[in-house]
PDB file of N, CA and C in Angstrom:
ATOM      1  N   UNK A   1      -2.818 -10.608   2.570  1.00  0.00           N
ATOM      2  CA  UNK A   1      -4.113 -10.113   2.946  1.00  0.00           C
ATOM      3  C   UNK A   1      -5.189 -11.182   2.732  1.00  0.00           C
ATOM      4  N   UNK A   2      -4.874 -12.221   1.642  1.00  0.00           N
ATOM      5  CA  UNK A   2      -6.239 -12.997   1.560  1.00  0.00           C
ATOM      6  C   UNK A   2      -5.847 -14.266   2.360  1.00  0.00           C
ATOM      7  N   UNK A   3      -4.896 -14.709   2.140  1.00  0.00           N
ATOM      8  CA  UNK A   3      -4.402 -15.704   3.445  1.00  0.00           C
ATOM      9  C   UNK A   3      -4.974 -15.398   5.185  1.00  0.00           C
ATOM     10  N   UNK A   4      -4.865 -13.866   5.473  1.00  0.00           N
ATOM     11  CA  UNK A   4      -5.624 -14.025   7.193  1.00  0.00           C
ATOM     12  C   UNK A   4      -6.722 -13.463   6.563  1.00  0.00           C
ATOM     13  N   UNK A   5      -7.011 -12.193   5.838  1.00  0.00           N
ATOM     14  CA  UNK A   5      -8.410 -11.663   5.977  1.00  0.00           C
ATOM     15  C   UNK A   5      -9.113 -12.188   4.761  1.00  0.00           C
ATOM     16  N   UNK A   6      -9.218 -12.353   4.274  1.00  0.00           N
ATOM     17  CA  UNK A   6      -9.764 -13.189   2.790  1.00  0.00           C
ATOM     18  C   UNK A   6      -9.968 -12.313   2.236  1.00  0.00           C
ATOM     19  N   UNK A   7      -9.155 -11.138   2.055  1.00  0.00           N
ATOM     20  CA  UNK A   7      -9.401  -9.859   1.321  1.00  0.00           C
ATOM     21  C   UNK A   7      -8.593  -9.656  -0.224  1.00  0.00           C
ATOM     22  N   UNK A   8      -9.377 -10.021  -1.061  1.00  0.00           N
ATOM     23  CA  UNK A   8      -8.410  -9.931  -2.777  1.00  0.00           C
ATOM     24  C   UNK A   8      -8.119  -8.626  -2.978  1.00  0.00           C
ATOM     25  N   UNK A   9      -6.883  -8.201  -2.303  1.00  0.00           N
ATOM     26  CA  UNK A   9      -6.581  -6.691  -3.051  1.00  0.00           C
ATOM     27  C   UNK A   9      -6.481  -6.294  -4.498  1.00  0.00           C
ATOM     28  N   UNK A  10      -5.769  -7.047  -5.354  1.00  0.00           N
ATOM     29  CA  UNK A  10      -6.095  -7.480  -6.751  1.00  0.00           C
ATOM     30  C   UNK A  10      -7.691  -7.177  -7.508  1.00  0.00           C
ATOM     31  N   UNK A  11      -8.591  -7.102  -6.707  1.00  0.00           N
ATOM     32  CA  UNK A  11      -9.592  -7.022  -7.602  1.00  0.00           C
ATOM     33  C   UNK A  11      -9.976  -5.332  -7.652  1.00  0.00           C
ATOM     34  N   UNK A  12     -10.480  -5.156  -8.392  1.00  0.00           N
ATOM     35  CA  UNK A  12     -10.822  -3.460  -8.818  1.00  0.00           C
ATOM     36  C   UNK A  12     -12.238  -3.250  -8.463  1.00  0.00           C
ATOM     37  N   UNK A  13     -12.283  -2.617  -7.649  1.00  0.00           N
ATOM     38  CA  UNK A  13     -13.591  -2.197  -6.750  1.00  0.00           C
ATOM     39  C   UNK A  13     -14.453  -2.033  -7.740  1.00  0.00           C
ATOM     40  N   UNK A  14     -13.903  -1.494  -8.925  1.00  0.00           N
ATOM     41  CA  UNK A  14     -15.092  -0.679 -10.394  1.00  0.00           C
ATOM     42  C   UNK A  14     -15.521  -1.997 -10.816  1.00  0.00           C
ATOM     43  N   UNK A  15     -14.780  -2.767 -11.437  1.00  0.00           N
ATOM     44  CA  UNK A  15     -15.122  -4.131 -12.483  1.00  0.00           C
ATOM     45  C   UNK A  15     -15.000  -5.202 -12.012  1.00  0.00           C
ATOM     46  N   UNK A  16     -14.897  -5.398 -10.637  1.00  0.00           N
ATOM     47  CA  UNK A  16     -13.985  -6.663 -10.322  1.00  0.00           C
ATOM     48  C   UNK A  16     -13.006  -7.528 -11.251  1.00  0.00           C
ATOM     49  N   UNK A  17     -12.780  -6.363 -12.064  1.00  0.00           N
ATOM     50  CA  UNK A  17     -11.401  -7.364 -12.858  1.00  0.00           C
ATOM     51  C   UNK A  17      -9.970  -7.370 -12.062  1.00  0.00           C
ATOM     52  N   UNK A  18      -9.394  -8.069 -12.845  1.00  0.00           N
ATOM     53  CA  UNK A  18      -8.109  -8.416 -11.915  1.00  0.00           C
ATOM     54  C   UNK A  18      -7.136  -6.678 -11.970  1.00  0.00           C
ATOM     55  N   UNK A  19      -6.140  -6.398 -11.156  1.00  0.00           N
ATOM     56  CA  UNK A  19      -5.176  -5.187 -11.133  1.00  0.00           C
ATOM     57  C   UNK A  19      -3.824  -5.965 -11.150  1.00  0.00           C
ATOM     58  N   UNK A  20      -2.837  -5.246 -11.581  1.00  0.00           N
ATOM     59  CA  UNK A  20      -1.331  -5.803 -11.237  1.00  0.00           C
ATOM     60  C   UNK A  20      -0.821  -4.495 -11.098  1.00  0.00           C
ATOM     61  N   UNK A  21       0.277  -4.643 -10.687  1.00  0.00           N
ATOM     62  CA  UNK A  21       1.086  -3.672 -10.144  1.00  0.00           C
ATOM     63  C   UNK A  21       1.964  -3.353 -11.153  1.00  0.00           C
ATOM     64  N   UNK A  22       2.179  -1.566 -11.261  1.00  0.00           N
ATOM     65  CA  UNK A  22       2.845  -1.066 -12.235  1.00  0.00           C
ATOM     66  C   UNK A  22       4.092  -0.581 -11.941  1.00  0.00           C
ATOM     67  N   UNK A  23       3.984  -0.312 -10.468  1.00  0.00           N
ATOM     68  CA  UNK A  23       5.245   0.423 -10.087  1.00  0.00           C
ATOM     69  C   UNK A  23       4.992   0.117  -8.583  1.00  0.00           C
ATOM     70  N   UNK A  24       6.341   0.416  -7.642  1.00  0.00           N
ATOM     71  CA  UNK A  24       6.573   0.450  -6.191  1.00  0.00           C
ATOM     72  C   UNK A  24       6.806   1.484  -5.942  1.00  0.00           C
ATOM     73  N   UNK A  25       6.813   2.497  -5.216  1.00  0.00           N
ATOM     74  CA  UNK A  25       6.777   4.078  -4.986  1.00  0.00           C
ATOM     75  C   UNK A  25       7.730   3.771  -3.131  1.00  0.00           C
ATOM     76  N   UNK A  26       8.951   4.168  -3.658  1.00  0.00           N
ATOM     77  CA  UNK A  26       9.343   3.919  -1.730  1.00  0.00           C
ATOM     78  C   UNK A  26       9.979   5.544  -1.539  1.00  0.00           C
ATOM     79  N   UNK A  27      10.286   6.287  -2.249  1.00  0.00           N
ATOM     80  CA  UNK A  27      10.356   7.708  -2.051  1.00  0.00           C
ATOM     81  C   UNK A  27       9.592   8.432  -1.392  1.00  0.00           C
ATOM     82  N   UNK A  28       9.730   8.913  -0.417  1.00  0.00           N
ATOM     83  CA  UNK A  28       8.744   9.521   0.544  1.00  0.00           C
ATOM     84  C   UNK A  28       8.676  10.815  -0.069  1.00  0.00           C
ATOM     85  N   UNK A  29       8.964  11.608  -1.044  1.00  0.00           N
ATOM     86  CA  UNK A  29       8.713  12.775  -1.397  1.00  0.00           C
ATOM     87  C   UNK A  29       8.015  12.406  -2.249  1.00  0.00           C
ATOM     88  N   UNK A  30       8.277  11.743  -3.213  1.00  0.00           N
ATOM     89  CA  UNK A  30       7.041  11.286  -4.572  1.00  0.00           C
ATOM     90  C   UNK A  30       5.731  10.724  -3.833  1.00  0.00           C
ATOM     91  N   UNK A  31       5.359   9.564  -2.945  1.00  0.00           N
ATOM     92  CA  UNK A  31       4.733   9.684  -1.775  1.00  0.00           C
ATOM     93  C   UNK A  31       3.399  10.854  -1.520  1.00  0.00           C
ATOM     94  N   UNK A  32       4.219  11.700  -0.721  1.00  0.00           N
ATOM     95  CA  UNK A  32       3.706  12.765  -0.572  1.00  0.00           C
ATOM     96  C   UNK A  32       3.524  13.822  -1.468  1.00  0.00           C
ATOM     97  N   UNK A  33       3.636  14.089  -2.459  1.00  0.00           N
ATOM     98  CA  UNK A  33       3.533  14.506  -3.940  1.00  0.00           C
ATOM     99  C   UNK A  33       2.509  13.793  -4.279  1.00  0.00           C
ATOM    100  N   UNK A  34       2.444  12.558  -4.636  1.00  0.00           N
ATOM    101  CA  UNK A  34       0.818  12.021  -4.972  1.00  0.00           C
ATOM    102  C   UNK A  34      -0.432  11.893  -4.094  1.00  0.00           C
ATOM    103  N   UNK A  35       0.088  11.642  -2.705  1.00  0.00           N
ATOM    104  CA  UNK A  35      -0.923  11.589  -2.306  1.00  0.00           C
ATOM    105  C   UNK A  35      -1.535  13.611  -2.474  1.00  0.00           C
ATOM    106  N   UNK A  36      -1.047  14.220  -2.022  1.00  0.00           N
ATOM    107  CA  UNK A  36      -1.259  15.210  -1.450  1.00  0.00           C
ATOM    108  C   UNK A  36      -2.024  16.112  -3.304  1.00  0.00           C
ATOM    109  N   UNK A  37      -1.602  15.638  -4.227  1.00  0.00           N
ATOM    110  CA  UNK A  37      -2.123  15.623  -5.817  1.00  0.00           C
ATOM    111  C   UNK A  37      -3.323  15.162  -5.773  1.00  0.00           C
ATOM    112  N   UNK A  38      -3.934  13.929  -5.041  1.00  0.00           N
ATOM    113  CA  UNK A  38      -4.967  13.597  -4.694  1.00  0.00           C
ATOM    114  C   UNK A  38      -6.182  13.950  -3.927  1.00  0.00           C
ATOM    115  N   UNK A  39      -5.064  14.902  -3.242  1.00  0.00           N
ATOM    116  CA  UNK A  39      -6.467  15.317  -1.965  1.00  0.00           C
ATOM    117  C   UNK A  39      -6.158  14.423  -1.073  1.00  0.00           C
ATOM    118  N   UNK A  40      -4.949  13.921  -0.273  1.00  0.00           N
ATOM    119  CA  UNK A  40      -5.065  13.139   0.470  1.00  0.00           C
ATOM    120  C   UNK A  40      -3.932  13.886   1.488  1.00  0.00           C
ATOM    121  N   UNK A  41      -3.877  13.220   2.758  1.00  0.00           N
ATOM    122  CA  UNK A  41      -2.996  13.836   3.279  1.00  0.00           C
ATOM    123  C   UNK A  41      -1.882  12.618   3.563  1.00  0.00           C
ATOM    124  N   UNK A  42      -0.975  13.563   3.948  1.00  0.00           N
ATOM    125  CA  UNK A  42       0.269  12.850   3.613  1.00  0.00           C
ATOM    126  C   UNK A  42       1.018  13.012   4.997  1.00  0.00           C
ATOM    127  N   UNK A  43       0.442  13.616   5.880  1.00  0.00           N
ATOM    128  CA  UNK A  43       0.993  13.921   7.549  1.00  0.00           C
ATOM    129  C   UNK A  43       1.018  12.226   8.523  1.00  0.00           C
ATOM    130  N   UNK A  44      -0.181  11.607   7.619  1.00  0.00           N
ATOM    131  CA  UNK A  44       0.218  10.131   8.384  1.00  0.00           C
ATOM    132  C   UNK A  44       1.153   8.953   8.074  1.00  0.00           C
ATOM    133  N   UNK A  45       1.931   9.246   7.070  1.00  0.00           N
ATOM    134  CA  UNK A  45       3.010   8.256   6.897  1.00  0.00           C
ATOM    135  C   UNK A  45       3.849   8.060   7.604  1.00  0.00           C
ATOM    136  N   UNK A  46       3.883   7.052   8.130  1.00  0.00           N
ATOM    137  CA  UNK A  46       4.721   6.704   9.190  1.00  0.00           C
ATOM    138  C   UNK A  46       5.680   5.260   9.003  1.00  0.00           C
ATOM    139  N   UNK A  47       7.130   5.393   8.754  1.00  0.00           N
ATOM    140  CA  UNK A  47       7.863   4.078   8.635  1.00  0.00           C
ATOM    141  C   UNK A  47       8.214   3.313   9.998  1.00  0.00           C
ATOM    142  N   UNK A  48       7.782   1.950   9.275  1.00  0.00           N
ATOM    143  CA  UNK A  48       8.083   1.292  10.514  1.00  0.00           C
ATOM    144  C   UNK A  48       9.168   0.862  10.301  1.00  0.00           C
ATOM    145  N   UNK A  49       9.540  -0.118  11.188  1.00  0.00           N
ATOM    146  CA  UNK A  49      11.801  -0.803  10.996  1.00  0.00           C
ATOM    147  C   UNK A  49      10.539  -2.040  10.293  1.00  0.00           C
ATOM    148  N   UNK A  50      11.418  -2.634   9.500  1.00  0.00           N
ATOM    149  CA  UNK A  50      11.533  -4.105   9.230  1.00  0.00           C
ATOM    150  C   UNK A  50      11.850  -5.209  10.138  1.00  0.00           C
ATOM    151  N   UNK A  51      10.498  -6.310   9.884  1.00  0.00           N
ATOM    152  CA  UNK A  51      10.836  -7.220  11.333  1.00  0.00           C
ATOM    153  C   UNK A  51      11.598  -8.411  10.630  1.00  0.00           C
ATOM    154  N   UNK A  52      11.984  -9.139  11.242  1.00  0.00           N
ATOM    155  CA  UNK A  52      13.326 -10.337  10.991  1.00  0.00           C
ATOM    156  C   UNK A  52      12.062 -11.088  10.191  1.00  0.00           C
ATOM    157  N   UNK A  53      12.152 -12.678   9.893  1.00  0.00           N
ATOM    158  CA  UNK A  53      10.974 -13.116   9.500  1.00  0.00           C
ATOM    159  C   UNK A  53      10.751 -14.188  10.410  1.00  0.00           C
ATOM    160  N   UNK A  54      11.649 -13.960  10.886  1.00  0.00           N
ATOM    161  CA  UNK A  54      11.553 -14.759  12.156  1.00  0.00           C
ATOM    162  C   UNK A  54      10.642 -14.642  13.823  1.00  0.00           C
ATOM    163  N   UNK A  55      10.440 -13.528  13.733  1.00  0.00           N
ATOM    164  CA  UNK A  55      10.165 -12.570  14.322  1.00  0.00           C
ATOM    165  C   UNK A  55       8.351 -12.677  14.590  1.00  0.00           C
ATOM    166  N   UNK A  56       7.877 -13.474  15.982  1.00  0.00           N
ATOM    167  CA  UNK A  56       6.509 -13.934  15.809  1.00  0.00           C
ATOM    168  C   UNK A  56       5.644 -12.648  16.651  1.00  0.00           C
ATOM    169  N   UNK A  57       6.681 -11.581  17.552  1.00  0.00           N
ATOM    170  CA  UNK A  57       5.697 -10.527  18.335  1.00  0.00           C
ATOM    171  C   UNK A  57       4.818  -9.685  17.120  1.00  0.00           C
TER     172      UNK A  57
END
């Protein structure tokens, strides 16, 4: 993200201190369980396939 958009996801909107990552969530029921815990909706998750890395389209 900061390589094309110069966007630091890392920083914390509250403090601008730094964030790291605590966990990876790839369960689509836990997923939708948090978001939806949130108030969020969870009807737009959508998986895409994995592209080669080769792969410039």
């Amino acid at each position: 993200m900061h390589r094309v958009w110069g966007w630091d996801v890392l920083k914390c909107p509250k403090c601008e201190g730094r964030m790291r990552f605590i966990a990876v969530i790839k369960e689509r029921g836990v997923i939708e369980h948090i978001l939806t815990h949130v108030g969020l909706s969870a009807a737009r998750i959508v998986t895409a396939p994995a592209r080669r890395w080769d792969d410039t389209s």
